[in-house]
N, C-alpha and C. Protein backbone atom coordinates (compact mmCIF):
# COMPACT_ATOMS: atom_id res chain seq x y z
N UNK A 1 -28.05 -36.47 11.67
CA UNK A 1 -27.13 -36.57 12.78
C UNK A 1 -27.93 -36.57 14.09
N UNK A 2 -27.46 -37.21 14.84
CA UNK A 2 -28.50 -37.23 16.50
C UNK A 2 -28.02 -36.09 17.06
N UNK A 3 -29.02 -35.58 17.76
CA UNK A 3 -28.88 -34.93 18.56
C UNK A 3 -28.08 -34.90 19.19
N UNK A 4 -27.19 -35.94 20.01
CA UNK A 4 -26.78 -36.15 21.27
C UNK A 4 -25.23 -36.45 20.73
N UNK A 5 -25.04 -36.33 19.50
CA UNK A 5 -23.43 -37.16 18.83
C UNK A 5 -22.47 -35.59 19.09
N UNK A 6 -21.26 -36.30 19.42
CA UNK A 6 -20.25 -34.69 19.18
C UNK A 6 -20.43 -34.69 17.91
N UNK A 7 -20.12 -32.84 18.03
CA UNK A 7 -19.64 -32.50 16.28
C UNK A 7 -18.19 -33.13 15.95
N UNK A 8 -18.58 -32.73 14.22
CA UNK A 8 -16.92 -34.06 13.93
C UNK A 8 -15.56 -33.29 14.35
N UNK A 9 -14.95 -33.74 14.59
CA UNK A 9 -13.55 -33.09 15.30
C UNK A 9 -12.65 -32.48 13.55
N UNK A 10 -12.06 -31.45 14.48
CA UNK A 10 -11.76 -29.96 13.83
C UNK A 10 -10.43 -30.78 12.87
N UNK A 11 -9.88 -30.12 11.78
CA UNK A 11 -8.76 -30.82 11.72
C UNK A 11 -7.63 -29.45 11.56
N UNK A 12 -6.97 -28.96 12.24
CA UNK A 12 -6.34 -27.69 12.61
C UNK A 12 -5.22 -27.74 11.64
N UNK A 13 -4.88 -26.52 11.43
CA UNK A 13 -4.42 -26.26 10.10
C UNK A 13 -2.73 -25.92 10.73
N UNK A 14 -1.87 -26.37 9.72
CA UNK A 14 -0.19 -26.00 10.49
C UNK A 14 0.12 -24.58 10.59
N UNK A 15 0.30 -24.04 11.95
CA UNK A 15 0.78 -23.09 12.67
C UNK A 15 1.85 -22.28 11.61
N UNK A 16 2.68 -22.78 11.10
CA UNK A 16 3.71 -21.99 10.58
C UNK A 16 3.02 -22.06 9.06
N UNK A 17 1.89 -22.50 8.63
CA UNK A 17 1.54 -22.07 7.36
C UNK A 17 0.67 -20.86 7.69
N UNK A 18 0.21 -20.81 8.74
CA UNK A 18 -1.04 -19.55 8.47
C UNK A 18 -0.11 -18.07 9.22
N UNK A 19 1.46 -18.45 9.63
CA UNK A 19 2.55 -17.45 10.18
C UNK A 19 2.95 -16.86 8.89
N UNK A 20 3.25 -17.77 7.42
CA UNK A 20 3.15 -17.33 6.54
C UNK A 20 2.13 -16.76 5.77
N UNK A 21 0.77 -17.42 6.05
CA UNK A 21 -0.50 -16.21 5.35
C UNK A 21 -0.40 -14.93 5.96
N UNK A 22 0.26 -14.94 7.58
CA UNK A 22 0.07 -13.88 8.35
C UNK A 22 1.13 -12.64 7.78
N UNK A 23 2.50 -13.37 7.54
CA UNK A 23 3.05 -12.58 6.86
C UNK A 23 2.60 -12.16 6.05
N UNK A 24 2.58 -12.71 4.92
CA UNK A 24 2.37 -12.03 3.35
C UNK A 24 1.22 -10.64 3.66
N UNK A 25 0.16 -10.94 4.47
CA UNK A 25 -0.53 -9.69 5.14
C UNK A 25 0.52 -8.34 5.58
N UNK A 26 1.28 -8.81 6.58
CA UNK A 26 2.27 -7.97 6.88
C UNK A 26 3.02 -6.74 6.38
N UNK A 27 3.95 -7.87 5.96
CA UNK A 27 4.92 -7.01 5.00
C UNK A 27 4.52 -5.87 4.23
N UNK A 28 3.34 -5.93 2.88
CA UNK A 28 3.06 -4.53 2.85
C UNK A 28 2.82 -3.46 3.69
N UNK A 29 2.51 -3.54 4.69
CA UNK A 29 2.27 -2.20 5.55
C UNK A 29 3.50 -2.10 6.21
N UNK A 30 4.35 -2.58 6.02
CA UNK A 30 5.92 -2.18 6.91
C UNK A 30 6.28 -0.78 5.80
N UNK A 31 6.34 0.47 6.94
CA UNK A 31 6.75 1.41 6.78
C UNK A 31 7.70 2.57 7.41
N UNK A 32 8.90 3.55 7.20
CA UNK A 32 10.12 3.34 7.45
C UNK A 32 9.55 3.95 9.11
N UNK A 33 8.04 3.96 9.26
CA UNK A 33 7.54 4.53 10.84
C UNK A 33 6.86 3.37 11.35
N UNK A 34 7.46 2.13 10.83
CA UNK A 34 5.77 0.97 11.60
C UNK A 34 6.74 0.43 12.61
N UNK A 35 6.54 -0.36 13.22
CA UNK A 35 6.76 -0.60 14.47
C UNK A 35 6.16 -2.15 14.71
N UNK A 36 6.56 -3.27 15.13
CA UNK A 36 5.67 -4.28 15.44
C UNK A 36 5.77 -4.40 17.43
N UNK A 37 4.45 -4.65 17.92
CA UNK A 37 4.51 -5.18 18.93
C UNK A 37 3.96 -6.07 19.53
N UNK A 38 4.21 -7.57 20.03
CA UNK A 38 4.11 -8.53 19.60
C UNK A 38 3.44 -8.70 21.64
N UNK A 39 2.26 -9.66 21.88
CA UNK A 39 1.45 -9.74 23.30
C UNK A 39 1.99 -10.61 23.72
N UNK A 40 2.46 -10.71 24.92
CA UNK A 40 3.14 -11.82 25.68
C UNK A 40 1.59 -12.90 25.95
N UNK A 41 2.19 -14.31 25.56
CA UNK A 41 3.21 -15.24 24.78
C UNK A 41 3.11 -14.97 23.61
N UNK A 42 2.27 -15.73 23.05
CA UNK A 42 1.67 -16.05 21.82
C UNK A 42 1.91 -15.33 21.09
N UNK A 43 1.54 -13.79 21.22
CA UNK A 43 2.18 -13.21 20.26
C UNK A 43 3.68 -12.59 19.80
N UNK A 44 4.38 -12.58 20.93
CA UNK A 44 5.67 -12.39 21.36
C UNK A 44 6.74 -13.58 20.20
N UNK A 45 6.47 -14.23 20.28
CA UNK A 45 6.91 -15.39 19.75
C UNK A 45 6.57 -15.25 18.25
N UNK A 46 5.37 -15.09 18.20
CA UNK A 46 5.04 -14.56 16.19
C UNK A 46 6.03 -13.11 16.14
N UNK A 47 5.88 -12.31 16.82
CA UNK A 47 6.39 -10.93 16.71
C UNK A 47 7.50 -11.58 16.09
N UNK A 48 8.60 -11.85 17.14
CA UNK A 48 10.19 -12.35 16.61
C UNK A 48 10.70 -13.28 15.50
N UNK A 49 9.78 -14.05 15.22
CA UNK A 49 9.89 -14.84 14.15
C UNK A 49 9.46 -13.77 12.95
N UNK A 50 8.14 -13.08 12.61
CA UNK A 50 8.07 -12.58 11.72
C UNK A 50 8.94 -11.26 11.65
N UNK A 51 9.30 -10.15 12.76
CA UNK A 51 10.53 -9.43 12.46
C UNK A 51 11.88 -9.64 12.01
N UNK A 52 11.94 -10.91 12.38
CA UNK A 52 13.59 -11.14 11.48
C UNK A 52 13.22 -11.70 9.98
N UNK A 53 12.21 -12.15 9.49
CA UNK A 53 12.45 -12.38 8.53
C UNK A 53 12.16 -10.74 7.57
N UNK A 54 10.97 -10.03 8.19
CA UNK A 54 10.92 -8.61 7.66
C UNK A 54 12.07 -8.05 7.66
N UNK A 55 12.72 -7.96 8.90
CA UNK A 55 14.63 -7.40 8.64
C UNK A 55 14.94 -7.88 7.32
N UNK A 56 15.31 -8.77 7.17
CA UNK A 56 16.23 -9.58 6.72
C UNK A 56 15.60 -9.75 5.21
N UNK A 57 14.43 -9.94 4.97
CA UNK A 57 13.72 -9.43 3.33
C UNK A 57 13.71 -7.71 3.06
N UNK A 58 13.57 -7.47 3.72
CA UNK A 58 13.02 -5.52 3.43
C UNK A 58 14.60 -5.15 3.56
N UNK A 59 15.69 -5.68 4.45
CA UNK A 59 16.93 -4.82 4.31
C UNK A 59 16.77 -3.95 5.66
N UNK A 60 16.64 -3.49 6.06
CA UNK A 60 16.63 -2.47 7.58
C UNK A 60 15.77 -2.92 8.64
N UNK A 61 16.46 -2.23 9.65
CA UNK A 61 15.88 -2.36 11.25
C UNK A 61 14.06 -2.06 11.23
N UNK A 62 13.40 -2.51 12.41
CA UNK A 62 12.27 -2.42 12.34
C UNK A 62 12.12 -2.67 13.60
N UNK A 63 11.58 -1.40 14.17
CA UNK A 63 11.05 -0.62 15.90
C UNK A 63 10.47 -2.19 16.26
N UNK A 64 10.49 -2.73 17.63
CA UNK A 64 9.62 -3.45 17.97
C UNK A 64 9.36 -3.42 19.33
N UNK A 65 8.70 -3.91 19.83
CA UNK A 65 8.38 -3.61 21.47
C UNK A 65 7.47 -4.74 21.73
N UNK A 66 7.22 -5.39 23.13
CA UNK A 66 6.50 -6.41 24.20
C UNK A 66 5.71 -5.80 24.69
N UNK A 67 4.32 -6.17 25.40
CA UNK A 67 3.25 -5.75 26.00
C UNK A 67 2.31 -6.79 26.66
N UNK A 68 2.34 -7.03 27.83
CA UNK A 68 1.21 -8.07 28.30
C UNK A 68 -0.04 -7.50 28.71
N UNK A 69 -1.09 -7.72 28.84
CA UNK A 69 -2.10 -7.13 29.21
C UNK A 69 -2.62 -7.30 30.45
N UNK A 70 -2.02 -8.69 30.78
CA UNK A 70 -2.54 -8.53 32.64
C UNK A 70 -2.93 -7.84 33.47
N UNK A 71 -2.17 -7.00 33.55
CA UNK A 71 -2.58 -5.89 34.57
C UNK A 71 -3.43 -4.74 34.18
N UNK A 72 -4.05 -4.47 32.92
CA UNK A 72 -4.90 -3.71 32.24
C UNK A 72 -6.03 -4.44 32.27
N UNK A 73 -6.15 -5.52 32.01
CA UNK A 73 -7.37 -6.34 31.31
C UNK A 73 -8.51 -6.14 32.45
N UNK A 74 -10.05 -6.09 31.89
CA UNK A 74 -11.35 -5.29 32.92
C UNK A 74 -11.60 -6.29 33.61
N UNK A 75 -11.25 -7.95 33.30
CA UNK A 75 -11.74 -8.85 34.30
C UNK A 75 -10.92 -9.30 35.22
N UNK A 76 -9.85 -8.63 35.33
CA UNK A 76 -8.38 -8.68 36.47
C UNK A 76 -9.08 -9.49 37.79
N UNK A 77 -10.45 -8.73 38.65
CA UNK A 77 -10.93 -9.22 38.99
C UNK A 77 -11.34 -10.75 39.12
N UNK A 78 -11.61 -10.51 38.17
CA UNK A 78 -12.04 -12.50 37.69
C UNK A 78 -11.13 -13.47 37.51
N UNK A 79 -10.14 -12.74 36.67
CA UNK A 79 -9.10 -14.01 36.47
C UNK A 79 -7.99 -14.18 37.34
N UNK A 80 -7.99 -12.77 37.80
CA UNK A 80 -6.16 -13.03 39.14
C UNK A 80 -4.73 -12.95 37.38
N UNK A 81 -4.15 -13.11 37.95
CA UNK A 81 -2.64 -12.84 37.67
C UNK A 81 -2.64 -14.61 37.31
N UNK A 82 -2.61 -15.26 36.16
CA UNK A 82 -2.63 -16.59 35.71
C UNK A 82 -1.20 -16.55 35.61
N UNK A 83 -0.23 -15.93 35.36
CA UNK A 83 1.08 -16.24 35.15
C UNK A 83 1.93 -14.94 35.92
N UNK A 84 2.70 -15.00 35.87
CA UNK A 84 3.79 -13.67 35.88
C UNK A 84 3.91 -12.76 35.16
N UNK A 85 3.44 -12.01 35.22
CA UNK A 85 3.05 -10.70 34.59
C UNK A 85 4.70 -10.75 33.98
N UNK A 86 4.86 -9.72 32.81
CA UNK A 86 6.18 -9.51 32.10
C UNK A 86 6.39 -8.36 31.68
N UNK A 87 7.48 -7.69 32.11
CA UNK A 87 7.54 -6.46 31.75
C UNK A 87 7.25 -6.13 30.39
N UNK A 88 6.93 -4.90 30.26
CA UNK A 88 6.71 -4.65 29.05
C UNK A 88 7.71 -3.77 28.49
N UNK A 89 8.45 -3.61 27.40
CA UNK A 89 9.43 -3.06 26.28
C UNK A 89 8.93 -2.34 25.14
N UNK A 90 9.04 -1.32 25.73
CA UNK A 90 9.02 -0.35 24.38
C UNK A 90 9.73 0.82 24.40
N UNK A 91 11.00 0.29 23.38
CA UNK A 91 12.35 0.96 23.91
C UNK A 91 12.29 2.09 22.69
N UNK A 92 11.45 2.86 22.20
CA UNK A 92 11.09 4.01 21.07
C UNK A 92 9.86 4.63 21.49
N UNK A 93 9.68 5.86 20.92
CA UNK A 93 8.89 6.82 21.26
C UNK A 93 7.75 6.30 20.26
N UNK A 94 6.55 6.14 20.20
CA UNK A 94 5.55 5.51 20.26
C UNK A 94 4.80 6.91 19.02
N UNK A 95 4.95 7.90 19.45
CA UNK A 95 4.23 9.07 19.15
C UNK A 95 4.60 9.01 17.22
N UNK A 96 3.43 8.91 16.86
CA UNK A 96 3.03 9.22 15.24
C UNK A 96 3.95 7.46 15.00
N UNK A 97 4.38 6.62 15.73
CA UNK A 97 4.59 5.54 14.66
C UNK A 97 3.38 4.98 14.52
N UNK A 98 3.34 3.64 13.41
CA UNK A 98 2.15 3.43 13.01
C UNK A 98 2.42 1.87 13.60
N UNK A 99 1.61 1.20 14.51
CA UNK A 99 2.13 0.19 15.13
C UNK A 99 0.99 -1.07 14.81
N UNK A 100 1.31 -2.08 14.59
CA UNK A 100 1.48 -3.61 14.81
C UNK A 100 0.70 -4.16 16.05
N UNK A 101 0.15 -4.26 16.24
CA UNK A 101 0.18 -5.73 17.01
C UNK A 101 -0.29 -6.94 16.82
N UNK A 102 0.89 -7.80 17.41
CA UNK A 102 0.48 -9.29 16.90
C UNK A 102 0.39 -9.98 18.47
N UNK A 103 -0.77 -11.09 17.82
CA UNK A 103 -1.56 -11.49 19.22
C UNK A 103 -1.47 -13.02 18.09
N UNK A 104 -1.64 -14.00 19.58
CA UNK A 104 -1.92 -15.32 18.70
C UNK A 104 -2.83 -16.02 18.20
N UNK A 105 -4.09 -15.61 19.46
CA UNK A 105 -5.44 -15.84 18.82
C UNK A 105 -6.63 -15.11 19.80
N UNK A 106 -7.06 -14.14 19.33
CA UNK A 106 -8.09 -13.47 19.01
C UNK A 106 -9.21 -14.04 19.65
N UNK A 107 -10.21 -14.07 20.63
CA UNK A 107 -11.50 -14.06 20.84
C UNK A 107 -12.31 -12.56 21.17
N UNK A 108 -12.17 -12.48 22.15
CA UNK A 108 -13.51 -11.40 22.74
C UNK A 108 -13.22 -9.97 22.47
N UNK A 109 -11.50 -9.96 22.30
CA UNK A 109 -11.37 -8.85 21.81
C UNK A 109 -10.62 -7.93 23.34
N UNK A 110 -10.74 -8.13 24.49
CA UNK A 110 -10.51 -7.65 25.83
C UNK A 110 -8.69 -7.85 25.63
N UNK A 111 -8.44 -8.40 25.70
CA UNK A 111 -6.81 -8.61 25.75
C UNK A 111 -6.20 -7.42 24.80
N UNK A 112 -6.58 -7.02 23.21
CA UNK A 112 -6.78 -6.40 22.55
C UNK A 112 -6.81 -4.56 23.08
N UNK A 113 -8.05 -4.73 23.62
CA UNK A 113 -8.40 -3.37 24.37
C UNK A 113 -7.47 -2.98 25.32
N UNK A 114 -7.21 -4.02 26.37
CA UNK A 114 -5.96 -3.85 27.43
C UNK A 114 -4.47 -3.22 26.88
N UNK A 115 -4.50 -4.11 25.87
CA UNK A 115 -2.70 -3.62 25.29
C UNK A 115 -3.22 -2.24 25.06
N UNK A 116 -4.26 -2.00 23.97
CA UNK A 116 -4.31 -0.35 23.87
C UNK A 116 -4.21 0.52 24.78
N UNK A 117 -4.43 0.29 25.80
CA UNK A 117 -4.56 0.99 26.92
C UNK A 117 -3.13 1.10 27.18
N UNK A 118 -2.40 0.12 27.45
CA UNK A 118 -1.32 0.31 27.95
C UNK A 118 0.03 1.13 27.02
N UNK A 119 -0.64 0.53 26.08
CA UNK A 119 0.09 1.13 24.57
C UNK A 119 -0.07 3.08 24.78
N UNK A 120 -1.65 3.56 24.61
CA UNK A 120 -1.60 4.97 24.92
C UNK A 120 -1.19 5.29 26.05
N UNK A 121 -0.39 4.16 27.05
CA UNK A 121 0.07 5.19 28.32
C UNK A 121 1.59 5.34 27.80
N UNK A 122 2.03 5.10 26.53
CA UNK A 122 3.27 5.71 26.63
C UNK A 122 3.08 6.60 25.05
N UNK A 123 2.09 6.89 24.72
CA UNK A 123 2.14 8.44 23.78
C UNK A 123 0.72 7.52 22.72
N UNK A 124 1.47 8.70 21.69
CA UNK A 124 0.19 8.35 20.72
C UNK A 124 0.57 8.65 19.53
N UNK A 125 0.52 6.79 18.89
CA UNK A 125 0.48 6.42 17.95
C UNK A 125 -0.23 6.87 16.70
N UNK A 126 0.18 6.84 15.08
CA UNK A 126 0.12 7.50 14.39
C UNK A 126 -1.70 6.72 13.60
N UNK A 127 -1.46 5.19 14.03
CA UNK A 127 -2.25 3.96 13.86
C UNK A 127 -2.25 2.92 14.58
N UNK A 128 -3.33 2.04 14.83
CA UNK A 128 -2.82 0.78 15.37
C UNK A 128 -3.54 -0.10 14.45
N UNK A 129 -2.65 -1.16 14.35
CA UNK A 129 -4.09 -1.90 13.45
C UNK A 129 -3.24 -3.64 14.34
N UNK A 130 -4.23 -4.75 14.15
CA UNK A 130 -4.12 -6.26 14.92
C UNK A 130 -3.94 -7.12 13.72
N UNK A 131 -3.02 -7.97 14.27
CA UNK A 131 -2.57 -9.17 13.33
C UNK A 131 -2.64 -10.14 14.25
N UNK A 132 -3.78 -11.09 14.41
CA UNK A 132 -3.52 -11.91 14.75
C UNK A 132 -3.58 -13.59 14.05
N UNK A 133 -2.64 -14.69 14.44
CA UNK A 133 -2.44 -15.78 13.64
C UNK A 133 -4.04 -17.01 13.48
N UNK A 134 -4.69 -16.35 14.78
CA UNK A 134 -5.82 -16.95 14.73
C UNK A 134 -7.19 -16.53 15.35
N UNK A 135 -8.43 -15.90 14.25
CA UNK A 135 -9.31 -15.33 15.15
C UNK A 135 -10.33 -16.56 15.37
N UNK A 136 -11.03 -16.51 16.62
CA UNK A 136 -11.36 -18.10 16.93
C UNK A 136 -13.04 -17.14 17.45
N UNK A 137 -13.62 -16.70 16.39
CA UNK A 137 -14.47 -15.50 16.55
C UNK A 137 -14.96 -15.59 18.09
N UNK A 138 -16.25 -15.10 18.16
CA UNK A 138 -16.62 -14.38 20.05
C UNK A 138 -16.27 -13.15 20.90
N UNK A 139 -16.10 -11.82 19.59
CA UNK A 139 -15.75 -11.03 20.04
C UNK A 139 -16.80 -10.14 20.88
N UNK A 140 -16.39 -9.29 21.45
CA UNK A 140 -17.67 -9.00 22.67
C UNK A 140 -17.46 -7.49 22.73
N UNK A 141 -16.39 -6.68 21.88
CA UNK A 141 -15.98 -5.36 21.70
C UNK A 141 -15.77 -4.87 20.49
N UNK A 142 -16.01 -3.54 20.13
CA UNK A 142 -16.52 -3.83 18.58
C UNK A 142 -14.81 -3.48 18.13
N UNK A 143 -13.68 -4.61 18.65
CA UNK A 143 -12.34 -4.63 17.91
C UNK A 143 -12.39 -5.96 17.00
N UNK A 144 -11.75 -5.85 16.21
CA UNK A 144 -11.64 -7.31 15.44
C UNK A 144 -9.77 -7.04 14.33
N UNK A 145 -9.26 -8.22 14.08
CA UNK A 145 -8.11 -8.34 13.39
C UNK A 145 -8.38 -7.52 11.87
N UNK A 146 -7.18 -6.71 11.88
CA UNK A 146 -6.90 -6.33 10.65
C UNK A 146 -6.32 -6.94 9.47
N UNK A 147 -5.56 -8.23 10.54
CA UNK A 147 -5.05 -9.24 8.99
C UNK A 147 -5.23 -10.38 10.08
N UNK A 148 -5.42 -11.44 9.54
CA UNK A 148 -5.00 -13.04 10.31
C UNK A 148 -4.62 -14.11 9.48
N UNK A 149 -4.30 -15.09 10.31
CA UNK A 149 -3.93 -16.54 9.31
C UNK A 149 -4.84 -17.15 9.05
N UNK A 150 -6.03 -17.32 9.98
CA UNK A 150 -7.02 -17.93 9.79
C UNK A 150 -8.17 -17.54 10.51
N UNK A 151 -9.68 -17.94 10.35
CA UNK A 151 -10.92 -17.54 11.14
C UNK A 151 -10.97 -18.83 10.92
N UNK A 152 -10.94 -19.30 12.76
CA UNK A 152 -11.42 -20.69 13.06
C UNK A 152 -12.35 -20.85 14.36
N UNK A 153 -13.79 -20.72 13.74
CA UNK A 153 -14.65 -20.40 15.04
C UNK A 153 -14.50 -21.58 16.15
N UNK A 154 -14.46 -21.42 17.37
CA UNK A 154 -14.68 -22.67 18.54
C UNK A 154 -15.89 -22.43 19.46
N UNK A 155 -16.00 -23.46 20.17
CA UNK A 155 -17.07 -23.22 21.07
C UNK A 155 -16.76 -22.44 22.37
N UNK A 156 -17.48 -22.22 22.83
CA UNK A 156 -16.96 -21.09 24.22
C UNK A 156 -16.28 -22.13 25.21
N UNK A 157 -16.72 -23.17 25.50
CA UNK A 157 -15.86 -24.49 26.08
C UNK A 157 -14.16 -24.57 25.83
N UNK A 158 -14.11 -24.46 24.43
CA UNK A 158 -12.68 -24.57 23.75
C UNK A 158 -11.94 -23.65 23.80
N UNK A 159 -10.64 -24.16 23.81
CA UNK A 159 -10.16 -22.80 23.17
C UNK A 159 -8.48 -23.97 22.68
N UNK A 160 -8.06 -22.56 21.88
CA UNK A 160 -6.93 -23.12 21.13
C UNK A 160 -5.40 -23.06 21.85
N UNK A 161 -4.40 -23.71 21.75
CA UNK A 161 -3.09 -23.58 22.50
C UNK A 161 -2.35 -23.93 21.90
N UNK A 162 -0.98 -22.55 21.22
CA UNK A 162 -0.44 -22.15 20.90
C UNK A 162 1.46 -22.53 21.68
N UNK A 163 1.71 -23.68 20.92
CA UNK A 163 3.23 -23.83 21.77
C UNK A 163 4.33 -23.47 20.75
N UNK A 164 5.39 -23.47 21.44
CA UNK A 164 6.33 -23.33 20.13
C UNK A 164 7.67 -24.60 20.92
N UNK A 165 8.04 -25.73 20.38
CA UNK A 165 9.31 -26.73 20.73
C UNK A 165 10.46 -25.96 20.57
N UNK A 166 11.53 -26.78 21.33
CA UNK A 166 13.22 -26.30 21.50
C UNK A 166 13.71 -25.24 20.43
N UNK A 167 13.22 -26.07 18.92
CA UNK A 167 13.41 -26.05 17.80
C UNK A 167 12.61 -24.69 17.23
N UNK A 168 12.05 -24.21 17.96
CA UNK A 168 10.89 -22.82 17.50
C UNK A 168 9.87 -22.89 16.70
N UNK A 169 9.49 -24.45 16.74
CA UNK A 169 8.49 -24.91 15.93
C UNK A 169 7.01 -24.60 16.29
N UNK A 170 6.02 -23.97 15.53
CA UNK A 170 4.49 -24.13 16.31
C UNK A 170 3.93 -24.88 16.78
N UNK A 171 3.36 -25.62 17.14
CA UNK A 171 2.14 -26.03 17.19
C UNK A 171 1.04 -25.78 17.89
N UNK A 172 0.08 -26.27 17.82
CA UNK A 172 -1.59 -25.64 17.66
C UNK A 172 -2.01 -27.15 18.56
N UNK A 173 -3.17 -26.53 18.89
CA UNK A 173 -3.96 -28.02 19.82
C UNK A 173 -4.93 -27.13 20.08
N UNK A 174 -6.51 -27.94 20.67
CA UNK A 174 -7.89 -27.37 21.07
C UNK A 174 -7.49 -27.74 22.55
N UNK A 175 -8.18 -27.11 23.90
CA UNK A 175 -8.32 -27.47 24.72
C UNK A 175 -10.16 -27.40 25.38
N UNK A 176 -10.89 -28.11 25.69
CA UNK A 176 -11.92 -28.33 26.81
C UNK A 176 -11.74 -27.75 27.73
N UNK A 177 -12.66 -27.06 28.03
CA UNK A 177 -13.08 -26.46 29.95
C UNK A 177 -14.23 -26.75 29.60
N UNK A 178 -14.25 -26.18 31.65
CA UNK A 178 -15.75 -26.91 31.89
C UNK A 178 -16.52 -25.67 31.18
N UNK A 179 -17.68 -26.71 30.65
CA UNK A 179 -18.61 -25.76 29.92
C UNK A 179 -19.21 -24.75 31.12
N UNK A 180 -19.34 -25.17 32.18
CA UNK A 180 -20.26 -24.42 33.31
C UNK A 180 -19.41 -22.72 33.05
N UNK A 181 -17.87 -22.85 33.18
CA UNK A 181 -17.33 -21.47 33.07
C UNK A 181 -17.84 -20.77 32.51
N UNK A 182 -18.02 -19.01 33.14
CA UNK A 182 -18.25 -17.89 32.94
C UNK A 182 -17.63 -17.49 31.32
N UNK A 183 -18.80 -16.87 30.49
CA UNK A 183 -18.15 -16.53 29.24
C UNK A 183 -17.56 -15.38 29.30
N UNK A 184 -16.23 -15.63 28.37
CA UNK A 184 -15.43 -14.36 28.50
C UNK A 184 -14.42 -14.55 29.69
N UNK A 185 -14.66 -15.32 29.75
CA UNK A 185 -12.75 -15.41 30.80
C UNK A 185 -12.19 -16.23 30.35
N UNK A 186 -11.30 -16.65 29.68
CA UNK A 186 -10.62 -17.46 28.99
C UNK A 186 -9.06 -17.23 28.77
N UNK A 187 -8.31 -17.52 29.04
CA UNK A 187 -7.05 -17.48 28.54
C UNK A 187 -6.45 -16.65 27.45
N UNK A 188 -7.35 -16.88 26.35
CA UNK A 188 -7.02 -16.35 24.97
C UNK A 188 -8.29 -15.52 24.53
N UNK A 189 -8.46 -14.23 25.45
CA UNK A 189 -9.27 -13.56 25.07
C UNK A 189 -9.02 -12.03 24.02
């Protein structure tokens, strides 16, 4: 191969199949104290899709709660406020449940750290463990996913984007930045 040729292009795997690898991870650890809480977007959107079907297979209610990390995250500095921050929901006492979180895709691990943070400012949890649908490795903190749909490494240039249509359908796409950008600020960190 020359030197100078792109690598061969990725061929990305369907969003709602690796929501189902993500489940089947899941579901065993749902316990009558677990709790899911799902990171604004990306994961917000897996959260609700995979809690109703856990309702609705397991038979009973199941604690859930929202969390963005914006305003926690250490490079706040660097990145500014990219969207509208969103309140966060967590309408249960936090203390000894064993909690969830689902994120959509996983890099450095900082977004991760942030929710915790924000997570222990309202008590303390019994566990936390990460589900996310896609770790796209480059972690930079020694956190990493406890279950995922997939490990799909990218280049620090790339990164992955996570939509969902009218219809609540996934889909997945790579995006390019400029390579010159600072590592570790990224969207989907």
């Amino acid at each position: 191969m020359d030197v100078h040729s792109a690598p061969p292009l990725m061929t990305l795997p369907d969003p709602e199949q690796l929501l189902e690898h993500l489940y089947a991870q899941i579901k065993p650890r749902i316990q009558e104290n677990t709790a899911l809480v799902g990171i604004y977007t990306g994961g917000v959107w897996l959260m609700e899709r995979l809690l109703k079907r856990l309702q609705t297979e397991l038979g009973h209610d199941i604690l859930f709660g929202k969390l963005d990390a914006a305003m926690y995250r250490d490079d706040y500095a660097q990145r500014g406020l990219k969207t509208s921050a969103h309140p966060a929901y967590i309408p249960f006492d936090i203390n000894g449940k064993h909690i969830i979180l689902i994120d959509d895709i996983f890099y450095t691990g900082r977004t991760t750290r942030a929710v915790m943070n924000e997570l222990f400012d309202y008590g303390r949890p019994a566990s936390v463990q990460l589900a996310a649908l896609i770790n796209r490795g480059g972690a930079q903190l020694p956190i990493r996913p406890d279950m995922v749909g997939a490990d799909l490494p990218l280049q620090a240039h790339q990164s992955f984007e996570l939509a969902m249509n009218t219809l609540g359908r996934l889909s997945l796409s790579i995006s390019e930045s400029d390579s010159s950008a600072k590592p570790g600020v990224d969207d989907h960190v």
